[in-house]
C-alpha atoms as a PDB file:
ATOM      1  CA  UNK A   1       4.819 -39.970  16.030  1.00  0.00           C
ATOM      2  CA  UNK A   2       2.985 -43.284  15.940  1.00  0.00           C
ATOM      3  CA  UNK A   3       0.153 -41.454  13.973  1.00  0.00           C
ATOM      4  CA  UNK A   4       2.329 -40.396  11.373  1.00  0.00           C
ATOM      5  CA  UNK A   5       3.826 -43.734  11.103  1.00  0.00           C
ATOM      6  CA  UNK A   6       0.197 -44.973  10.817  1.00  0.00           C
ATOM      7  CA  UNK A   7      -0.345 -42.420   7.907  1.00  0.00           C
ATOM      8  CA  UNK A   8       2.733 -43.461   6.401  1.00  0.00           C
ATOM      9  CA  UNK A   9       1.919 -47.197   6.029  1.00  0.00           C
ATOM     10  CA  UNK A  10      -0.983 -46.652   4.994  1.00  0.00           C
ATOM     11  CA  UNK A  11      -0.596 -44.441   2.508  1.00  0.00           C
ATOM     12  CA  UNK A  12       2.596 -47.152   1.428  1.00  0.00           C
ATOM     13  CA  UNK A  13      -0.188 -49.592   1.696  1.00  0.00           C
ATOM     14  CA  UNK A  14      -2.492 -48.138  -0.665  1.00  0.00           C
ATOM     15  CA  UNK A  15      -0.099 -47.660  -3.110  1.00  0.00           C
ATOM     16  CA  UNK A  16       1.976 -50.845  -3.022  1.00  0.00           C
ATOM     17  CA  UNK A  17       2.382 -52.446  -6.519  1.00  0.00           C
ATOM     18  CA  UNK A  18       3.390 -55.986  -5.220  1.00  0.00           C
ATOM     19  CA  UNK A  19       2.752 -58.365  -2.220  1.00  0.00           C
ATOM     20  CA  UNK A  20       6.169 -58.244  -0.325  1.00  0.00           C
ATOM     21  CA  UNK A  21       5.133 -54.152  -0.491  1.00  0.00           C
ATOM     22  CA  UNK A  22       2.056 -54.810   0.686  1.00  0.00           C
ATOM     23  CA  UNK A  23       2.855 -56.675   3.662  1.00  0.00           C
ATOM     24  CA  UNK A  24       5.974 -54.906   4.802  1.00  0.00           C
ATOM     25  CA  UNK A  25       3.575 -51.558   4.831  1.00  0.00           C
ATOM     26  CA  UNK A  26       1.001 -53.456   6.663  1.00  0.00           C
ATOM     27  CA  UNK A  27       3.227 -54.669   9.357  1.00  0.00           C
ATOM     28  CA  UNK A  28       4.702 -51.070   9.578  1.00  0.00           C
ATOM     29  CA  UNK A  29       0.494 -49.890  10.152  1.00  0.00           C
ATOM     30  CA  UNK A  30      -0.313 -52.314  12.611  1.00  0.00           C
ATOM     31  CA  UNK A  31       3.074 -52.099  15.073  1.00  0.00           C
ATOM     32  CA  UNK A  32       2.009 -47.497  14.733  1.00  0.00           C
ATOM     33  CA  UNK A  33      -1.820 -48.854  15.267  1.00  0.00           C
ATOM     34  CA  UNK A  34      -0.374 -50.431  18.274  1.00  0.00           C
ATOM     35  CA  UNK A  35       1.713 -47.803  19.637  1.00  0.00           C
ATOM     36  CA  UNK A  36      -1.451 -45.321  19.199  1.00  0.00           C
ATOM     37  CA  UNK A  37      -3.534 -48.077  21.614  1.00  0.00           C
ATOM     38  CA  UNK A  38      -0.233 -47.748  24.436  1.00  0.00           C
ATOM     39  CA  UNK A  39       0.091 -43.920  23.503  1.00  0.00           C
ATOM     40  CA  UNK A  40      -3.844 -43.313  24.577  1.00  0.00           C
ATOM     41  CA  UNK A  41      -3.495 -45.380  27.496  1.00  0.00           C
ATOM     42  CA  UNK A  42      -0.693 -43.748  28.477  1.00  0.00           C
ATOM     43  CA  UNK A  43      -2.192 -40.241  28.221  1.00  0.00           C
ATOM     44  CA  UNK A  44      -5.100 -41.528  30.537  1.00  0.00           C
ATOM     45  CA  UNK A  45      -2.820 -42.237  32.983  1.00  0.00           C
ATOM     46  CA  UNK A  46      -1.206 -39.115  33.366  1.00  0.00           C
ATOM     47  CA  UNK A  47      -4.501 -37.102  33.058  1.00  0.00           C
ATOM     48  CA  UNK A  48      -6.700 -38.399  35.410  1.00  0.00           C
ATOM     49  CA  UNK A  49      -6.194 -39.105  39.285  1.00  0.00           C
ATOM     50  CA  UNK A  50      -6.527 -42.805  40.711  1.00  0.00           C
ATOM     51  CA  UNK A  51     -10.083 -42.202  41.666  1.00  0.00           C
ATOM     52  CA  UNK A  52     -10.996 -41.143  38.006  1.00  0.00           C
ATOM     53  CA  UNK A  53      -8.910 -43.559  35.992  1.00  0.00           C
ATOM     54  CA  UNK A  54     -10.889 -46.630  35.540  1.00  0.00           C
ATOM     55  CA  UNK A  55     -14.023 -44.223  34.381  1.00  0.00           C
ATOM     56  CA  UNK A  56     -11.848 -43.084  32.090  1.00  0.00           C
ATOM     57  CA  UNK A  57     -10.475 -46.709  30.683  1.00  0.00           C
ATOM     58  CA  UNK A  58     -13.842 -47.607  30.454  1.00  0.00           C
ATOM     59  CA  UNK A  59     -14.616 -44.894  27.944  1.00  0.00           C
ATOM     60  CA  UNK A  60     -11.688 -45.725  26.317  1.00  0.00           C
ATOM     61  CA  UNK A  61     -12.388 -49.072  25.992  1.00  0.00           C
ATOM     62  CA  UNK A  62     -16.104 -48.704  24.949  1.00  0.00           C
ATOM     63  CA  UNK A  63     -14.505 -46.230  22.330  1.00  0.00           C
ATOM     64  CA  UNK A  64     -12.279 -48.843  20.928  1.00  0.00           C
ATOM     65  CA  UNK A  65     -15.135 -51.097  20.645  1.00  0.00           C
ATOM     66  CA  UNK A  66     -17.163 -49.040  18.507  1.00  0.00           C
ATOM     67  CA  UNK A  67     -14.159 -47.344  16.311  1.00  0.00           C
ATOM     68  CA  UNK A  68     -13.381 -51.294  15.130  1.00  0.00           C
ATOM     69  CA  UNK A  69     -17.205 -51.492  14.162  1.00  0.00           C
ATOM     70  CA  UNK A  70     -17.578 -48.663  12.356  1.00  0.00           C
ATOM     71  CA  UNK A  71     -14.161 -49.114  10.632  1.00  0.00           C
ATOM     72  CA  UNK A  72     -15.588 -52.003   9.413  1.00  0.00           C
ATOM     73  CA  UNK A  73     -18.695 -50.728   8.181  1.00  0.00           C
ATOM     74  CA  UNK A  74     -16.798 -47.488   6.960  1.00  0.00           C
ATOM     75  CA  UNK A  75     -14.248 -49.934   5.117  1.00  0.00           C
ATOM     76  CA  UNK A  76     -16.828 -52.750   3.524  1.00  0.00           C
ATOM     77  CA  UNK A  77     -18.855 -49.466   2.128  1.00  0.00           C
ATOM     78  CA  UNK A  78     -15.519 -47.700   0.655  1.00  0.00           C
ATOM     79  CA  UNK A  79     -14.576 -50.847  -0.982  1.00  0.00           C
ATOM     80  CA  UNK A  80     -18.216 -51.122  -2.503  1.00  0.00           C
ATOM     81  CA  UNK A  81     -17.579 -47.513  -4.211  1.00  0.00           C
ATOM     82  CA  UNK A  82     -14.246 -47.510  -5.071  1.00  0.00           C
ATOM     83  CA  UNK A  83     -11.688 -50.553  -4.604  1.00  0.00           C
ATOM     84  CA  UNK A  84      -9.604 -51.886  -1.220  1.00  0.00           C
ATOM     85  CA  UNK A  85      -7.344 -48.779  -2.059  1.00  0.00           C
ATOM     86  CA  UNK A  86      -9.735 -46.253  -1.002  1.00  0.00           C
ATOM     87  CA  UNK A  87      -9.583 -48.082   2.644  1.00  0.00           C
ATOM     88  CA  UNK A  88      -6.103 -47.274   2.936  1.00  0.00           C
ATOM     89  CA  UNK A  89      -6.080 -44.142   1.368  1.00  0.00           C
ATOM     90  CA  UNK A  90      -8.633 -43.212   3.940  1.00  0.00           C
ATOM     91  CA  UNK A  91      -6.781 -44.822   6.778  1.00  0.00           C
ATOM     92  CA  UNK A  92      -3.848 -42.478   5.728  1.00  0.00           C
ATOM     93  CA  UNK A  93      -5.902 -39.523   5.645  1.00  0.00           C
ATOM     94  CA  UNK A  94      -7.469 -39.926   8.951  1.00  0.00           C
ATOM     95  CA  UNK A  95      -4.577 -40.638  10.777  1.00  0.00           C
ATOM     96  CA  UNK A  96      -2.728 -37.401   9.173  1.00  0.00           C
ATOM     97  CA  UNK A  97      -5.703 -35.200  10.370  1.00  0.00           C
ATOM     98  CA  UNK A  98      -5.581 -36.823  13.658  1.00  0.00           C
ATOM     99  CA  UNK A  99      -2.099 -35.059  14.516  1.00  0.00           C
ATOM    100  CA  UNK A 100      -3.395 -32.072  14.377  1.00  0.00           C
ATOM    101  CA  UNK A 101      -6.189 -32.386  17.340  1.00  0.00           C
ATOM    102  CA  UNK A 102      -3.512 -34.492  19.355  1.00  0.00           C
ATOM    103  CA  UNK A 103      -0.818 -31.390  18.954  1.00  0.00           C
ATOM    104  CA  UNK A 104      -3.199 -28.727  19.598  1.00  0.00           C
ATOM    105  CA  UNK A 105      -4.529 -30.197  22.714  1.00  0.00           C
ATOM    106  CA  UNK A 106      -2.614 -33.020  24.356  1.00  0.00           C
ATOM    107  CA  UNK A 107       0.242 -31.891  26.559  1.00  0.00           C
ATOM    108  CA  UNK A 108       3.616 -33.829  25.634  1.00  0.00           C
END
């Protein structure tokens, strides 16, 4: 759900056509981004035994890491091709072909 909610504001972002647009859709992205953060914590959890877990939320954290740095890179070079739209519209598209990976394997 949160992904979808993710794809939704930022697909609102990307086509917003004034400020108060604009925000509202990016506060509707970032409260999703951060139910996606809880959501694959939460999945850990119930995956992986006690002994296993902090492995596992060190992976998770070292994946985190990375994912902000290359959104960033991924983001400065879209806006170099095309305009700050294309970020969104990209956010929107990952985060719609993200469900399908997280329905076909994760266990609900």
């Amino acid at each position: 759900m949160a992904l979808m909610v993710f794809s939704v504001g930022s697909a609102g972002t990307a086509l917003s056509i004034d400020m108060t647009t604009f925000l509202m859709c990016r506060v509707v992205q970032g409260i999703a981004a951060g139910g996606i953060s809880v959501m694959a914590r939460v999945l850990l959890r119930d995956s992986y035994s006690a002994e296993q877990l902090p492995r596992a939320f060190s992976w998770l954290s070292i994946c985190f890491v990375l994912s902000l740095g290359m959104a960033q890179f991924a983001g400065a070079v879209l806006d170099s091709i095309w305009d700050w739209r294309a970020i969104f519209i990209a956010s929107a598209v990952a985060g719609a072909l993200s469900i399908i990976p997280v329905r076909l394997f994760v266990k609900v």
